[in-house]
Protein backbone atom coordinates (compact mmCIF):
# COMPACT_ATOMS: atom_id res chain seq x y z
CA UNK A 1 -86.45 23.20 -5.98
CA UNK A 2 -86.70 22.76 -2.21
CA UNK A 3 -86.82 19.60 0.02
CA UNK A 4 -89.52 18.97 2.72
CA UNK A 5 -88.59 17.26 6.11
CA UNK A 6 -90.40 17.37 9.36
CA UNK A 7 -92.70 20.49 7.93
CA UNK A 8 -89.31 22.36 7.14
CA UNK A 9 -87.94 23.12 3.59
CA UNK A 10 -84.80 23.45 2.32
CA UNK A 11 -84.46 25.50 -0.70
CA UNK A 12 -82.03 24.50 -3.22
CA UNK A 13 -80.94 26.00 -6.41
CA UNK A 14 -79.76 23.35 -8.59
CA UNK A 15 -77.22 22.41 -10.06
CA UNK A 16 -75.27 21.57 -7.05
CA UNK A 17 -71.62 21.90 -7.16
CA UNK A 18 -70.43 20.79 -4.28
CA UNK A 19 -71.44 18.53 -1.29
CA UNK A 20 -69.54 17.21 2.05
CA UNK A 21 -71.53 15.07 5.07
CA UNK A 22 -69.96 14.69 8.31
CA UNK A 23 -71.87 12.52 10.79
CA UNK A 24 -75.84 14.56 10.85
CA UNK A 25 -75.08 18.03 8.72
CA UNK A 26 -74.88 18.03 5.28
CA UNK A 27 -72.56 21.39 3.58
CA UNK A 28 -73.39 21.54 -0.25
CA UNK A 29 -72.78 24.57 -2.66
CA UNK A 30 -75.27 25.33 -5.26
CA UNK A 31 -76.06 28.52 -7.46
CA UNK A 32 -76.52 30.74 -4.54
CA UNK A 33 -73.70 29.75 -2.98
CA UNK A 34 -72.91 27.61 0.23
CA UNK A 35 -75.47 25.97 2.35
CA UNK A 36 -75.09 23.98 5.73
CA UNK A 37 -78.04 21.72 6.78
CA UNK A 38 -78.29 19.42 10.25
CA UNK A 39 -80.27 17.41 11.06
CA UNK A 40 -81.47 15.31 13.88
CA UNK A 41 -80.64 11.63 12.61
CA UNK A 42 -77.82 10.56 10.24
CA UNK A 43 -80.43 8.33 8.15
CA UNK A 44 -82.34 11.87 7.35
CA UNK A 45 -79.14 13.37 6.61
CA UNK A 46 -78.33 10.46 3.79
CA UNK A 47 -81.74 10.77 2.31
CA UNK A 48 -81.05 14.78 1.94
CA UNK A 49 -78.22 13.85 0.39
CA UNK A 50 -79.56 11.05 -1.95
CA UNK A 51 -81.78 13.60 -3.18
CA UNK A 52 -79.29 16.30 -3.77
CA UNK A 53 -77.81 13.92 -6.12
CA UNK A 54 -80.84 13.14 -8.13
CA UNK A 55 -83.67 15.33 -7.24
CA UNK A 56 -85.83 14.50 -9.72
CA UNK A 57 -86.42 10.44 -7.98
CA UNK A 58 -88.75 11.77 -5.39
């Protein structure tokens, strides 16, 4: 499944075992292993998150 943000997309292999936020980047580990995502605001970094939690509300 992959997440769309400023005409980038983040491809993510659910289910996700894993994830840590510190400040704007986002580390999660999912079937193909571990992932590190930044990004440029904090808020876009909690909505990544949010929807790594429960993708299927978007």
């Amino acid at each position: 499944m992959s997440y769309k943000i400023d005409n980038h997309e983040i491809n993510v292999c659910f289910p996700v075992d894993s994830i840590s936020i510190n400040k704007t980047s986002i580390a999660f580990t999912d079937k193909h292993g571990k992932n590190r995502q930044t990004f440029s605001k904090r808020t876009e970094a909690l909505k990544f998150m949010k929807w790594l939690l429960n993708p299927n509300s978007k």
